[in-house]
Protein backbone atom coordinates (compact mmCIF):
# COMPACT_ATOMS: atom_id res chain seq x y z
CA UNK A 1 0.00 0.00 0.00
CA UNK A 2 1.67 3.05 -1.02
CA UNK A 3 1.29 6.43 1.45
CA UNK A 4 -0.24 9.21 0.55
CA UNK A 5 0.59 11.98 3.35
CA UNK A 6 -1.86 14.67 3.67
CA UNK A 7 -0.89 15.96 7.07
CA UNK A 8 1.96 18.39 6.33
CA UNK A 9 0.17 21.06 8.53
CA UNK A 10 0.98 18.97 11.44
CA UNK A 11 4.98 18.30 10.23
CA UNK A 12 7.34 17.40 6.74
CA UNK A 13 9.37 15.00 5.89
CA UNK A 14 13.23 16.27 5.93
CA UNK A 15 13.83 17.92 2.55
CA UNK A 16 17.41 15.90 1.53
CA UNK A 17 19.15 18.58 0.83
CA UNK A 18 18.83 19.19 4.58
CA UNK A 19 19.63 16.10 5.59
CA UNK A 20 22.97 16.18 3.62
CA UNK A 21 23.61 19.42 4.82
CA UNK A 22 23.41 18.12 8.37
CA UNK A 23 25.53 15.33 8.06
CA UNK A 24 29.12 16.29 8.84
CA UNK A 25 28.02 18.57 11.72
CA UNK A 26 27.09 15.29 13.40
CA UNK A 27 30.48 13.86 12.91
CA UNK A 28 33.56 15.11 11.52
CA UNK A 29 32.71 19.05 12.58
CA UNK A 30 31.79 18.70 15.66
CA UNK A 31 33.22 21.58 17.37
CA UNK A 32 31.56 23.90 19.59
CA UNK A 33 30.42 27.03 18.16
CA UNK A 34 31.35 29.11 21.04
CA UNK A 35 35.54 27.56 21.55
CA UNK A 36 37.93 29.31 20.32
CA UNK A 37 39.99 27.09 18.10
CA UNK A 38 39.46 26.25 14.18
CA UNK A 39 37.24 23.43 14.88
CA UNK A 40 34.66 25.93 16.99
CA UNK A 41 35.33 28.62 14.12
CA UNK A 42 33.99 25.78 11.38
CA UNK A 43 30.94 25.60 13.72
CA UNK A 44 30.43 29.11 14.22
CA UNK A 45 30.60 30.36 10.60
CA UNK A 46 27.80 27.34 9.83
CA UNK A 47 25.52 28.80 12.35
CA UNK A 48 26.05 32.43 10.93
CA UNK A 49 25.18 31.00 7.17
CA UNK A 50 22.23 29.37 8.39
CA UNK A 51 21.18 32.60 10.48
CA UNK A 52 21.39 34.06 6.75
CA UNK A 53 19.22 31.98 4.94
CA UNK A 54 16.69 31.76 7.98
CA UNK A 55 16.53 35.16 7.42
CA UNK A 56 16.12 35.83 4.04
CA UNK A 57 13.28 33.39 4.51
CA UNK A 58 11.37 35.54 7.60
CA UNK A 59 12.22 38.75 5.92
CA UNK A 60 14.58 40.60 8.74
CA UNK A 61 18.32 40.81 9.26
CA UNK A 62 20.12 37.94 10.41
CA UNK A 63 20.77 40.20 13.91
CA UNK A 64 17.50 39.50 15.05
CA UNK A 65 17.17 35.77 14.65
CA UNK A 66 17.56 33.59 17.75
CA UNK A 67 17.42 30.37 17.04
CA UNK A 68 15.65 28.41 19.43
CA UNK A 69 13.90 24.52 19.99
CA UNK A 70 10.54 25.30 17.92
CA UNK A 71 7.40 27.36 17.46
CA UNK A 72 6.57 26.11 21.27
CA UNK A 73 9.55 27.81 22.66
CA UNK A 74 10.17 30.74 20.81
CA UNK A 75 6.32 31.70 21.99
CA UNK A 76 7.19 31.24 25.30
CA UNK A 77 10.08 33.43 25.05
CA UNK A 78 8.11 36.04 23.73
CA UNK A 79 4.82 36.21 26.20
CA UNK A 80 6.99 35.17 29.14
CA UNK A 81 10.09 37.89 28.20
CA UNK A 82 7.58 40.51 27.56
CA UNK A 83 5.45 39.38 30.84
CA UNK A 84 9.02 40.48 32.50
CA UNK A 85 10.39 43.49 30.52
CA UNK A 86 7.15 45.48 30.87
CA UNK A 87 5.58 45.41 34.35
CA UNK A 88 3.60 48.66 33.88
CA UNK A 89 1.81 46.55 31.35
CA UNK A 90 -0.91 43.69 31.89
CA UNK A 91 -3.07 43.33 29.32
CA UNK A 92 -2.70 41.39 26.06
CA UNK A 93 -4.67 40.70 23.52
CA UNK A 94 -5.20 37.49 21.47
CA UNK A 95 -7.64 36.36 18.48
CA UNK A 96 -10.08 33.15 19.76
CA UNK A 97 -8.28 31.18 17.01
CA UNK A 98 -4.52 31.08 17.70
CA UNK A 99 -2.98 27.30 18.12
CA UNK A 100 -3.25 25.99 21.80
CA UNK A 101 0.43 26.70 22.27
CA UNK A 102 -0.62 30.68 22.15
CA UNK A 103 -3.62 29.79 24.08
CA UNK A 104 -2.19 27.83 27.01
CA UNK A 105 0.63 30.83 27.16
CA UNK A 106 -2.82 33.45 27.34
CA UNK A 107 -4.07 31.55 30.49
CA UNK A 108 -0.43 31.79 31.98
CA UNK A 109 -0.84 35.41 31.44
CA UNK A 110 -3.69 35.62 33.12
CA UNK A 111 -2.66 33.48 36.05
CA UNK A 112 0.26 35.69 36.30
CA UNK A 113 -2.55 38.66 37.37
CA UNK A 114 -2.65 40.13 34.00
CA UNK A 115 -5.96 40.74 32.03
CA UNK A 116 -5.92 38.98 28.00
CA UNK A 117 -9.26 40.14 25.33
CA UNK A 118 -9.93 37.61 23.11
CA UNK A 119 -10.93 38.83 19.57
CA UNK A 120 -13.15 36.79 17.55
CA UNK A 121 -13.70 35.85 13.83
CA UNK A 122 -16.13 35.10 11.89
CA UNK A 123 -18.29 32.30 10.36
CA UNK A 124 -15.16 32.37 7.27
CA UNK A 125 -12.53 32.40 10.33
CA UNK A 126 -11.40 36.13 9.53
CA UNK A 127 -10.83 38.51 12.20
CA UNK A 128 -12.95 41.17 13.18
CA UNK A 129 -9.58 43.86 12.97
CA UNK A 130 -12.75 46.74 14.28
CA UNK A 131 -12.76 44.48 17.04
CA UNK A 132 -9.20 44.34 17.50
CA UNK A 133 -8.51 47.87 17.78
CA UNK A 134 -10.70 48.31 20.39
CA UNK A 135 -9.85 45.61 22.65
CA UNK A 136 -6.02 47.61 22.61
CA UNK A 137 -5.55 49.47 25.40
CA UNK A 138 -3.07 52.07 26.86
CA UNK A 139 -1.59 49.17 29.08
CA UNK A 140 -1.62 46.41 26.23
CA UNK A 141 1.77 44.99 26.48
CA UNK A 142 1.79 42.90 23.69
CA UNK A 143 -0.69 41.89 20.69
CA UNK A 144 -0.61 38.45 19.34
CA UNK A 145 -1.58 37.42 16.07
CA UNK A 146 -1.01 34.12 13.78
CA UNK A 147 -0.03 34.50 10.11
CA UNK A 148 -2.68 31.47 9.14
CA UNK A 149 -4.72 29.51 11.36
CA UNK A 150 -3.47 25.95 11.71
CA UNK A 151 -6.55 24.50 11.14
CA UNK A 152 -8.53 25.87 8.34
CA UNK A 153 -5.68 27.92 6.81
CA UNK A 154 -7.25 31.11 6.88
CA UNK A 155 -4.79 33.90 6.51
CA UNK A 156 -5.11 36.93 8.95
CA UNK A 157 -4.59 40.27 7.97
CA UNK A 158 -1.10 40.77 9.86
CA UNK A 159 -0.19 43.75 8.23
CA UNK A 160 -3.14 46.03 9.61
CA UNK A 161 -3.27 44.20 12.82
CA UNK A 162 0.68 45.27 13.01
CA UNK A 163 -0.50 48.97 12.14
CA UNK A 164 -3.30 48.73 15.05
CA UNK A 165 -1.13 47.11 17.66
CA UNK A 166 1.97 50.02 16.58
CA UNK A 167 -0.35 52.85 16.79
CA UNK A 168 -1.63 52.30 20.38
CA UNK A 169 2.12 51.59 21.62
CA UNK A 170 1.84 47.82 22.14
CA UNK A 171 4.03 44.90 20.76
CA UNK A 172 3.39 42.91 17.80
CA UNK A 173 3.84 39.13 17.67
CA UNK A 174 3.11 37.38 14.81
CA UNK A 175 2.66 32.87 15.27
CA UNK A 176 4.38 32.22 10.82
CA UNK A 177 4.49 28.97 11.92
CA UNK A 178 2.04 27.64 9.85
CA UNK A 179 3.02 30.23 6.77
CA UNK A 180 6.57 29.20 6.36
CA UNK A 181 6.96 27.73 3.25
CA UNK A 182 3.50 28.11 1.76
CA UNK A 183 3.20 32.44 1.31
CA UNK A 184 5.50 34.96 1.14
CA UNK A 185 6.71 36.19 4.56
CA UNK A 186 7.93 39.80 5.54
CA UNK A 187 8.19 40.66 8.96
CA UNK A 188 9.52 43.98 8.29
CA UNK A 189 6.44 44.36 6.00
CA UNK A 190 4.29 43.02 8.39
CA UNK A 191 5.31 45.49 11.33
CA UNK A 192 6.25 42.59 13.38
CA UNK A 193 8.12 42.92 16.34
CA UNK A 194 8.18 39.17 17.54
CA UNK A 195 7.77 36.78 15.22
CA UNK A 196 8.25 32.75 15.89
CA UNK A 197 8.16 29.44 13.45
CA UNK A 198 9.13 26.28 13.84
CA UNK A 199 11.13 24.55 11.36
CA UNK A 200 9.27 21.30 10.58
CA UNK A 201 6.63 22.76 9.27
CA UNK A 202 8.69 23.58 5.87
CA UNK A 203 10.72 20.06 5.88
CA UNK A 204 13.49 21.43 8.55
CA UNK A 205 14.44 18.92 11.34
CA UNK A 206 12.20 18.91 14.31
CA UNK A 207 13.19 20.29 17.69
CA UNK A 208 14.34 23.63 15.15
CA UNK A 209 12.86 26.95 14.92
CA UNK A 210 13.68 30.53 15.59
CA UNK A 211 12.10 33.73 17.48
CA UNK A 212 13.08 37.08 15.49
CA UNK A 213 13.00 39.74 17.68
CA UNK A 214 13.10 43.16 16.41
CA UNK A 215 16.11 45.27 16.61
CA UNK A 216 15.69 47.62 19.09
CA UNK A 217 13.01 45.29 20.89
CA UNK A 218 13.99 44.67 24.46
CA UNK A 219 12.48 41.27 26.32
CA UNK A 220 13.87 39.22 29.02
CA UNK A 221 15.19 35.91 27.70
CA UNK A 222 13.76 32.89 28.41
CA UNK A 223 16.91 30.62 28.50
CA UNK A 224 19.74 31.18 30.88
CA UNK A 225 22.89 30.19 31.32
CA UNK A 226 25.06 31.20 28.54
CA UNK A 227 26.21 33.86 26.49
CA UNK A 228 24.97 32.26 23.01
CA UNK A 229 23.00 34.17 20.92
CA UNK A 230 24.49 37.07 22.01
CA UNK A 231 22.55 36.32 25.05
CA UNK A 232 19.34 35.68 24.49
CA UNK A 233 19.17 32.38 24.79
CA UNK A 234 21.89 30.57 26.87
CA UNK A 235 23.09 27.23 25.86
CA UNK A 236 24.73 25.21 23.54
CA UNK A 237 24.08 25.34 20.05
CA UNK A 238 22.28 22.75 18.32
CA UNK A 239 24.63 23.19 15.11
CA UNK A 240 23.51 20.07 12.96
CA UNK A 241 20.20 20.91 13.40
CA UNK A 242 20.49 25.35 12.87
CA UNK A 243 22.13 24.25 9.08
CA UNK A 244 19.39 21.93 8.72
CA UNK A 245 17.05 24.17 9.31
CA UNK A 246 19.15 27.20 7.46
CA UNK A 247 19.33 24.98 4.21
CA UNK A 248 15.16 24.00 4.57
CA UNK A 249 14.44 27.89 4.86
CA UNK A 250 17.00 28.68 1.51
CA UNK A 251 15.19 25.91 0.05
CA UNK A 252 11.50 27.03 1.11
CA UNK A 253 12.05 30.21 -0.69
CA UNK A 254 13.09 28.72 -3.45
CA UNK A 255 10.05 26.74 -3.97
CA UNK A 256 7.36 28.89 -2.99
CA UNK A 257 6.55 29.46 -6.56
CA UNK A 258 5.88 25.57 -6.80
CA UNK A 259 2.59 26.23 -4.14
CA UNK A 260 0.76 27.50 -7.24
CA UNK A 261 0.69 23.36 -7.97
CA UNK A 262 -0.19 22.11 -4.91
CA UNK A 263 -3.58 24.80 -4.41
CA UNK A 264 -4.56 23.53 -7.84
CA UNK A 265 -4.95 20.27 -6.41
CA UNK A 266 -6.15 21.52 -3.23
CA UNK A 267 -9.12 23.27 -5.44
CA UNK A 268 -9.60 20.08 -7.48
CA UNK A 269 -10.43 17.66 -4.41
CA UNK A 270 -12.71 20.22 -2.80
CA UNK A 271 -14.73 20.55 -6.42
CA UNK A 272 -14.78 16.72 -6.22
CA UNK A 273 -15.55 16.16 -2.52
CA UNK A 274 -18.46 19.54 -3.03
CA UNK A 275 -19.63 17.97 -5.99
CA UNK A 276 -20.25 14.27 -5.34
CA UNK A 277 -20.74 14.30 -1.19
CA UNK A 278 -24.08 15.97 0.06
CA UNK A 279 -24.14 18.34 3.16
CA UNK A 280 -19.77 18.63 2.84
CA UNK A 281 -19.13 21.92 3.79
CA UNK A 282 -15.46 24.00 3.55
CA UNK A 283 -14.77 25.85 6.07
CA UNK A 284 -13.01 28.91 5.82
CA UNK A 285 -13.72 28.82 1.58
CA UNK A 286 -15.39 32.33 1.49
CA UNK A 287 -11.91 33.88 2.09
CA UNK A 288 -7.81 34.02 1.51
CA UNK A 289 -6.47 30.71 2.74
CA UNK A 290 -3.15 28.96 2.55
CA UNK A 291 -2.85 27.22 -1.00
CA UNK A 292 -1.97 23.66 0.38
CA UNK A 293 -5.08 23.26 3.18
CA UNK A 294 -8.91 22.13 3.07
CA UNK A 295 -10.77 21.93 6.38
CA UNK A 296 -13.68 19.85 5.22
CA UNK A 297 -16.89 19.66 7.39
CA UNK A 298 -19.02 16.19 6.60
CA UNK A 299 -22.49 15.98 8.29
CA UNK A 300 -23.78 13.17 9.45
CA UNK A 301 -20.60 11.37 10.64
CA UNK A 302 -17.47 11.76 13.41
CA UNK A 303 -14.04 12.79 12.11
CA UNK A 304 -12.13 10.60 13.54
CA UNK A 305 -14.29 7.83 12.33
CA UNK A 306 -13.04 9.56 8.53
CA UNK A 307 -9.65 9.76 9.87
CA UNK A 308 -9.52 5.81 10.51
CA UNK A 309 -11.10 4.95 7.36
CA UNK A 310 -9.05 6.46 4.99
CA UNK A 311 -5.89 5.03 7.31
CA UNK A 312 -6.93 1.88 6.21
CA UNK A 313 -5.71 3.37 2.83
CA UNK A 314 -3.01 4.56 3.59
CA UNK A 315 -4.24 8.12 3.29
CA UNK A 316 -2.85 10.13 6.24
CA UNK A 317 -4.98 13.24 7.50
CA UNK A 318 -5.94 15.13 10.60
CA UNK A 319 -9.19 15.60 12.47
CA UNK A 320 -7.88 19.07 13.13
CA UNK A 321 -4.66 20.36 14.70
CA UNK A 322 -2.37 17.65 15.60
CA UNK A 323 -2.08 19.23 19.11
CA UNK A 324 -5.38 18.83 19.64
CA UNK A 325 -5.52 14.99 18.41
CA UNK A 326 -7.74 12.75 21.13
CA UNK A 327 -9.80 15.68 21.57
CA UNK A 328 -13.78 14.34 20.64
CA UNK A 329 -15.47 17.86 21.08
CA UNK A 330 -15.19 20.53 18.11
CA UNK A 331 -12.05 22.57 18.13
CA UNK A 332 -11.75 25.89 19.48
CA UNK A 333 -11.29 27.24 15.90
CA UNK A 334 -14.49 25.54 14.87
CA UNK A 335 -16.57 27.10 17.54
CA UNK A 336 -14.95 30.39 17.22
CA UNK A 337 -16.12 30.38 13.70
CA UNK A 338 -19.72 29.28 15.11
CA UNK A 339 -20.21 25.88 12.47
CA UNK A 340 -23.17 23.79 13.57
CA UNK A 341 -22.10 21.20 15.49
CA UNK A 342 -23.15 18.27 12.71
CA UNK A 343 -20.23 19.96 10.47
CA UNK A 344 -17.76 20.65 13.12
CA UNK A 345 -17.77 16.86 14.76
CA UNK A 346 -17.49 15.73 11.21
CA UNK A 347 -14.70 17.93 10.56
CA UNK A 348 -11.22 16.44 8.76
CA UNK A 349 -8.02 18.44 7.76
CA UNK A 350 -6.28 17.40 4.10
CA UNK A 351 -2.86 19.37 4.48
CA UNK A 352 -1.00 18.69 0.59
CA UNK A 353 2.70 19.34 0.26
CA UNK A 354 4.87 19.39 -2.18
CA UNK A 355 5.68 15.86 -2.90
CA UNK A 356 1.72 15.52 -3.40
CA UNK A 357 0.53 14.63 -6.69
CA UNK A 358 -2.43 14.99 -9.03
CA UNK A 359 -2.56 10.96 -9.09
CA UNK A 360 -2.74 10.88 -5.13
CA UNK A 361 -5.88 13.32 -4.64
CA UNK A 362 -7.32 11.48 -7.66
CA UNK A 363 -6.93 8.57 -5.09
CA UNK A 364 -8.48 10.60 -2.23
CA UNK A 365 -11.23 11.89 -4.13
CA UNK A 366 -12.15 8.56 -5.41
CA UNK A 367 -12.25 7.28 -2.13
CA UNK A 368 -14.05 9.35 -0.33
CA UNK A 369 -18.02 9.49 -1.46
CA UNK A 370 -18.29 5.96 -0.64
CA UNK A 371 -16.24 5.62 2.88
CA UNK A 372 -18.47 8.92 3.77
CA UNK A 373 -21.45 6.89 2.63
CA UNK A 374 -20.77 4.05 4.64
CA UNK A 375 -20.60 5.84 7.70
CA UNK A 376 -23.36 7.40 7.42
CA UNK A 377 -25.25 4.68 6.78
CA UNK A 378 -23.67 3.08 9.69
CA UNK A 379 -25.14 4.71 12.23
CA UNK A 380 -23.09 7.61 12.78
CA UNK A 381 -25.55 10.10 11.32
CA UNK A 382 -25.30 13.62 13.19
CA UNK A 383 -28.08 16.05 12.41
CA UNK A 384 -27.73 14.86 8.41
CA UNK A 385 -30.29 16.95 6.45
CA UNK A 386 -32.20 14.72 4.45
C-alpha cells in the first residue's frame, strides 16, 4: 500500500538537501560554536550561514534571529520575556483562534494577574480587525496574532493588525508557523516585532525553529545560562540541526513558486468532494487561505471515524490540529467560527505538500463518497439533512 501523506500542517518530511547538509556537523565538525579554536570557528561560521538563509526566509536581518527549539519555545520566550520586561503593562490581547500553544501561554498570562481580550472571527474564520482595535488598550503589552490559522488555513490580515497594535504603543507578535513555506513572509512588511516558526513545518528537522526579535526590541530571555546568541538564549548550540534548518528555509524560498501546484490540487479535491458528497461543507472557503489546506466539514458522521477509514488506505490526514488529536469535542477554531455542530464533529483536515501529486488526490477523491457513505449509513448520522 503506497502512502499518501496529507498531514503536512501537522509536520514534513526532511527535505534531503537538509539532511545532507546536516551530516558532517554530526560527525567530523563537531566543534563547539562558542571555543575558540578552528574546529569551533567551522561551527560558528555554519551557524552564521544558516542565520542568513533563515533570514532571508522571515524577511529581517540575520541580527534579530535567535534560534531556538521550535514554534513552542520561541512563543514562550516572547509572552513570558515581555510578561518580565514590561511590568507597567498587563493586558494582552489574542484572536479566539490562535494554536493551543498561544492559548495555554494566554491563560499563563492571566494566572500571572494580568488581564488577555480575546478577539473573535467570523463564520469564514477572519478577524474582526474593528474588534481588534478596540480591545487595545493604553496598558496592552503585547498583541498576538497568527499569520494562518493551523486548522482551516485562513490567513489573517497581519499587516493592519501590526499597524493597530503600533499605533496604540503595544508589541506585535506574529505565530508564521504555519506560513513558512506556503506564502511569502515579511516581517519587516508586516510590522512585526516578535515573530516565531518552527522549522518542521517547511521540511526542517524537528526540535528547530527561531524567534526574530526586532532590533531595538527589548524582552527578558527565556533561557539562561550562557552567552549564546548574544545572550538571548543561553546554551549550547544545536549546530547540525540550525544548518538543517538554514538549508530548509534557503530551500523554502526557493520553492514557494511551486505552491501555485499544490492549491490547484487543493481546489480540485474540494470541487470533487463539493460535488459528489451531500451536506460537505469547507470551512473557511469564502476567504484568503493557505494554498496547500482544506478543512472539510461532513455531516452526518465523526471525524475521527473519517480519519480511521481512509488510514486503512493509507491516506494520512488530521481531524484538526495535531495538538489537539484525542480531543472528541469541536475545536476551538471551529466554535470560534460558530459551524453547527453536525459539520464541526465531522470535521477532517487534508494538508498537501509538495511531494503531493495529481494521481494521489485522484486517489483521495475517489475514495471518499463511498467511505463517507458508509458511515453514514452506519449509524453515525449527526443532524444529516435529508
Amino acid at each position: 500500500m503506497d502512502l499518501i501523506y496529507l498531514d503536512h500542517n501537522a509536520t514534513t518530511a526532511l527535505d534531503p538537501e537538509a539532511f545532507e547538509a546536516m551530516r558532517p556537523w554530526f560527525t567530523e565538525r563537531f566543534g563547539n560554536a562558542s571555543a575558540a579554536y578552528a574546529l569551533g570557528h567551522l561551527s560558528d561560521g555554519a551557524v552564521v550561514a544558516a542565520r542568513e538563509q533563515a533570514a532571508a526566509l522571515v524577511g529581517c536581518t540575520s541580527a534579530e534571529i535567535v534560534f531556538t527549539s521550535g514554534g513552542t519555545e520561541s512563543l514562550n520566550h516572547a509572552f513570558r520575556g515581555v510578561w518580565e520586561a514590561f511590568p507597567t503593562k498587563r493586558h494582552l490581547v489574542a484572536t479566539a483562534v490562535e494554536h493551543p500553544a498561544v492559548r495555554a501561554l494566554v491563560a499563563w498570562w492571566k494566572a500571572q494577574g494580568g488581564e488577555a481580550s480575546d478577539v473573535g472571527v467570523d463564520g469564514e474564520g477572519r478577524l474582526d480587525l474593528a474588534a481588534l482595535e478596540a480591545a487595545v488598550r493604553p496598558d496592552t503589552a503585547l498583541v498576538a496574532v497568527m499569520a494562518a490559522n493551523n486548522e482551516s488555513g485562513v490567513l489573517f490580515p497581519v499587516a493592519e493588525a501590526g499597524r493597530v497594535a503600533k499605533a496604540k504603543g503595544a508589541l506585535f507578535l506574529v505565530d508564521a508557523t504555519q506560513a513558512m513555506g506556503k506564502i511569502p513572509v515579511d516581517a519587516t512588511a508586516w510590522g512585526a516585532d516578535l515573530l516565531c516558526l518552527s522549522g518542521h513545518k517547511f521540511h526542517g528537522p524537528k526540535g528547530t525553529g527561531l524567534l526574530m526579535i526586532r532590533r531595538g526590541v527589548r524582552v527578558k530571555p527565556l533561557m539562561l545560562g550562557g552567552s549564546q546568541e548574544r545572550g538571548r538564549r543561553g546554551g549550547t548550540e544545536n549546530v547540525p540541526g540550525i544548518v538543517g534548518l538554514g538549508k530548509a528555509a534557503e530551500r523554502a524560498l526557493a520553492r514557494l513558486p511551486e505552491m501555485d501546484r499544490v492549491r490547484s490540487l487543493r481546489d480540485a479535491l474540494e470541487a470533487r468532494i463539493l460535488a459528489e458528497i451531500p451536506e460537505a461543507r469547507i470551512h473557511g472557503a469564502g476567504t484568503e487561505r493557505l494554498p496547500n489546506t482544506s478543512l472539510v466539514g461532513f455531516a452526518g458522521l465523526e471525524g475521527e471515524a473519517l480519519q480511521l477509514k481512509l488510514a486503512e488506505h493509507g491516506i494520512c490526514v488530521s481531524t484538526g490540529s495535531a495538538c489537539s488529536t484525542g480531543m472528541r469535542e469541536p475545536s476551538h477554531v471551529l466554535r470560534a467560527m460558530r459551524v453547527s455542530d453536525a459539520h464541526a464533529r465531522g470535521t477532517v483536515r487534508f494538508s498537501l505538500g509538495l511531494g503531493t501529486t495529481d494521481a494521489q488526490i485522484q486517489v483521495v477523491a475517489d475514495l471518499l463518497p463511498g467511505l463517507v457513505q458508509a458511515l453514514r449509513q452506519g449509524g453515525q448520522v449527526i443532524g444529516l439533512h435529508r
